[in-house]
Protein backbone atom coordinates (compact mmCIF):
# COMPACT_ATOMS: atom_id res chain seq x y z
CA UNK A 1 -4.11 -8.28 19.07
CA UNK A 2 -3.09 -8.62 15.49
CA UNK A 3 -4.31 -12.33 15.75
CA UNK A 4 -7.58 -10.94 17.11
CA UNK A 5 -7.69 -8.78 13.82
CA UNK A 6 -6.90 -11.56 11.20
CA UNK A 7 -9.70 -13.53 13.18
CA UNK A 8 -12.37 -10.39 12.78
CA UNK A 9 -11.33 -10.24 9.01
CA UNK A 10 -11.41 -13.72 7.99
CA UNK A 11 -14.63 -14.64 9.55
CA UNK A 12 -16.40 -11.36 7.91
CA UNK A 13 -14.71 -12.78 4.75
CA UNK A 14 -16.36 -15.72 5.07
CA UNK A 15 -20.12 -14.31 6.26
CA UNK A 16 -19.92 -11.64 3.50
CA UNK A 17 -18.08 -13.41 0.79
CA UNK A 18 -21.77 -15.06 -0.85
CA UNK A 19 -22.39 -11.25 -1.88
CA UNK A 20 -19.48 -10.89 -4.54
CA UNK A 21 -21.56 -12.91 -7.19
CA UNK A 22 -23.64 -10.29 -8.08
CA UNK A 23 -22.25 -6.42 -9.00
CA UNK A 24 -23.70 -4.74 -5.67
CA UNK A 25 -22.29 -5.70 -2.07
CA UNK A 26 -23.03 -6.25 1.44
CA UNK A 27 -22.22 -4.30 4.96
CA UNK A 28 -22.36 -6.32 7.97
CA UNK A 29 -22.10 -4.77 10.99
CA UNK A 30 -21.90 -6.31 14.34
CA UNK A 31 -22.18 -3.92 17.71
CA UNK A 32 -19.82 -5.23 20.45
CA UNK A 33 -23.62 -6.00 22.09
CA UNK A 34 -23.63 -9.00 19.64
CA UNK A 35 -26.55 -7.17 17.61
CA UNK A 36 -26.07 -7.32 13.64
CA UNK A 37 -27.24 -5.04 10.84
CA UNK A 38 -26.79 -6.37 7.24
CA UNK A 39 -27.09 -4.04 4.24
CA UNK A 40 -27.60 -5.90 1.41
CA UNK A 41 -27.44 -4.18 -2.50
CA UNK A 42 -24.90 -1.81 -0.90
CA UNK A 43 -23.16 0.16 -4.29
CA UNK A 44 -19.00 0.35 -3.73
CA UNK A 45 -17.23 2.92 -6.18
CA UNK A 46 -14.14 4.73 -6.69
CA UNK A 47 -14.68 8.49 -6.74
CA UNK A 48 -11.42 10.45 -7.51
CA UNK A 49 -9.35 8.56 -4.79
CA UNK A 50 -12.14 7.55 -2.06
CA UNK A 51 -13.94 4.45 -1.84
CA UNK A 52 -17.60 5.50 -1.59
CA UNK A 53 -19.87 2.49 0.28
CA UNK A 54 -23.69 3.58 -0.44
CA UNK A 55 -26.17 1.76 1.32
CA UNK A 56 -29.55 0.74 -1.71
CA UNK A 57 -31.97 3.82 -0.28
CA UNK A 58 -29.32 6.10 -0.76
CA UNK A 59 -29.29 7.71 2.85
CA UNK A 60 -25.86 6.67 4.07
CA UNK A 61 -22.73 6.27 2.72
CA UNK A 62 -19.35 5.20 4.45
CA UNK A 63 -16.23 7.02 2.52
CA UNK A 64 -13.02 5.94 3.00
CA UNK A 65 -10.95 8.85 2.09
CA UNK A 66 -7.43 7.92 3.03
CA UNK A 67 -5.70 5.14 3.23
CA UNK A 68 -1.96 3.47 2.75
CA UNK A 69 -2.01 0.92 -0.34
CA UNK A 70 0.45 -1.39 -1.72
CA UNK A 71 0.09 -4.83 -3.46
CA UNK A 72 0.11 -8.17 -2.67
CA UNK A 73 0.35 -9.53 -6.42
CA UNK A 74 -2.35 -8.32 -8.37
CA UNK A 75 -4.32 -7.33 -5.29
CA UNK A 76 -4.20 -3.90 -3.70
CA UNK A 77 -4.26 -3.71 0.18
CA UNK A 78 -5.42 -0.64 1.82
CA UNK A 79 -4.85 0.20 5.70
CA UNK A 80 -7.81 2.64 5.73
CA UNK A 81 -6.61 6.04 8.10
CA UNK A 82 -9.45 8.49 8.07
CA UNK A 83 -13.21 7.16 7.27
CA UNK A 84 -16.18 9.54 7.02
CA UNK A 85 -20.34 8.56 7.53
CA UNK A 86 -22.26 10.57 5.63
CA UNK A 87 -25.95 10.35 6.83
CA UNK A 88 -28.59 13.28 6.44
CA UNK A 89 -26.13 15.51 4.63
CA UNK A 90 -24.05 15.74 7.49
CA UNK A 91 -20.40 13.84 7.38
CA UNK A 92 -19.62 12.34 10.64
CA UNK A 93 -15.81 11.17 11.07
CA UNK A 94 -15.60 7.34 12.37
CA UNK A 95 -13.93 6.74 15.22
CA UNK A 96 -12.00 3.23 14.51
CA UNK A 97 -9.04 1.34 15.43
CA UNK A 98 -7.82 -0.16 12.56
CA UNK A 99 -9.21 -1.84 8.89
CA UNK A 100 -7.64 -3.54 5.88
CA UNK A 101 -9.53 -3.35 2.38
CA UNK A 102 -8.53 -5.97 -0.29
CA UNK A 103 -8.78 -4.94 -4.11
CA UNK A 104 -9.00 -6.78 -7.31
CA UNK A 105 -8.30 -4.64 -9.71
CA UNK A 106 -7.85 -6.94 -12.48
CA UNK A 107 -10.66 -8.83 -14.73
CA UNK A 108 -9.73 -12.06 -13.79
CA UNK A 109 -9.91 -13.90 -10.13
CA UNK A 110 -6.91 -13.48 -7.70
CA UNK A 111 -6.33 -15.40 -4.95
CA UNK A 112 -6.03 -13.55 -1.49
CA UNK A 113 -2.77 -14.53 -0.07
CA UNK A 114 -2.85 -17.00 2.92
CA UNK A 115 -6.30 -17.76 2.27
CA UNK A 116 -8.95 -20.31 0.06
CA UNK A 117 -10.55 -17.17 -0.63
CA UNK A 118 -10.74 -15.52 -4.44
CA UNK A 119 -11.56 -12.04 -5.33
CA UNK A 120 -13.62 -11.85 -8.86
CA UNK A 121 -13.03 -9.17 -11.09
CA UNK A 122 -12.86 -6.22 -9.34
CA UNK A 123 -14.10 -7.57 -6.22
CA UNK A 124 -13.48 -5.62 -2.87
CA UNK A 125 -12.93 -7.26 0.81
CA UNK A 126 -12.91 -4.80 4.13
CA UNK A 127 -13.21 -5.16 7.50
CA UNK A 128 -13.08 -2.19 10.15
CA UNK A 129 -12.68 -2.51 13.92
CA UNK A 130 -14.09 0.76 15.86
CA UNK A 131 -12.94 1.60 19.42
CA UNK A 132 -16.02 1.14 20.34
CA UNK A 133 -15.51 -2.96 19.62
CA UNK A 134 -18.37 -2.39 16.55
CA UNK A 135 -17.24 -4.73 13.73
CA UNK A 136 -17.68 -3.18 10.07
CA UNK A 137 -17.61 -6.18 6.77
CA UNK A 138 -17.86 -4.93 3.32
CA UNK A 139 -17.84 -6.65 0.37
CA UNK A 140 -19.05 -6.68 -3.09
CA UNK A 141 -18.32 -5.55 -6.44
CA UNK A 142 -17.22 -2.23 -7.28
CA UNK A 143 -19.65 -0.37 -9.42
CA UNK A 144 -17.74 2.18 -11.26
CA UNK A 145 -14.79 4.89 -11.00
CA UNK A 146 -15.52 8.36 -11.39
C-alpha cells in the first residue's frame, strides 16, 4: 500500500511539476472513474498555520488545516490530518486516506530526497488519496504568508 502511495505521488509530481515555473499552481484531480479535472492559476498561501489552495475564480478553496511536519534537509514534509473544501461559503471536511505535502522554504532549489525532482524557491508538492480512490496533485508556488 505504501508502494501504491509513492507511485500516486511521484507520477502527480511528474504531471504537475511543469506548473512550478510560474508563481501560481496547478490541482489535478483524477476520480477513481479515470475522469480528470485540472485547475490551472490555482493561488497556494500560508495563512496563520493552514495552507490555503484557491482555485483562479475564487469559488473554491482546499485548506489544509492540520498536519504533522518535520524536515527532510531544507524541505518541510507535511502528513496532512484534517483538510477542509470550502465552496459556496460552506466548509465541507474531506474525507481522505492519507497525503504528503513537500515544502521549500528556502530561496534557493532543493532537491527532493530519492528523487530527480527540485523544488524552486518556495515551491510546494502534494498529493492526497481520498477513500473514495479520487487522486488530489497540487503544485505551484506559494503566493504569500499572512
Amino acid at each position: 500500500m505504501r508502494r501504491l502511495a509513492v507511485t500516486v505521488f511521484f507520477v502527480a509530481l511528474v504531471l504537475c511539476a511543469a506548473s512550478i515555473a510560474d508563481a501560481k499552481g496547478t490541482v489535478r484531480v483524477q476520480k477513481s472513474d479515470g475522469s480528470i479535472q485540472v485547475y490551472p492559476n490555482v493561488t497556494l498561501r500560508i495563512v496563520g498555520q493552514t495552507l490555503r489552495v484557491t482555485t483562479q475564480d475564487g469559488k473554491g478553496t482546499l485548506v489544509v488545516s492540520r498536519a504533522a511536519c518535520s524536515f527532510q534537509g531544507e524541505i518541510m514534509v507535511c502528513l496532512p490530518y484534517e483538510l477542509v473544501l470550502e465552496q459556496n461559503g460552506v466548509e465541507q471536511p474531506l474525507d481522505f486516506q492519507r497525503g504528503t505535502f513537500y515544502w521549500n522554504r528556502t530561496d534557493t532549489k532543493q532537491q527532493l530526497s530519492a528523487s530527480s525532482t527540485q523544488l524552486p524557491p518556495n515551491g510546494m508538492l502534494g498529493s492526497l488519496l481520498t477513500k473514495k480512490g479520487t487522486i488530489i496533485a497540487v503544485s505551484g508556488v506559494i503566493d504569500g504568508k499572512q
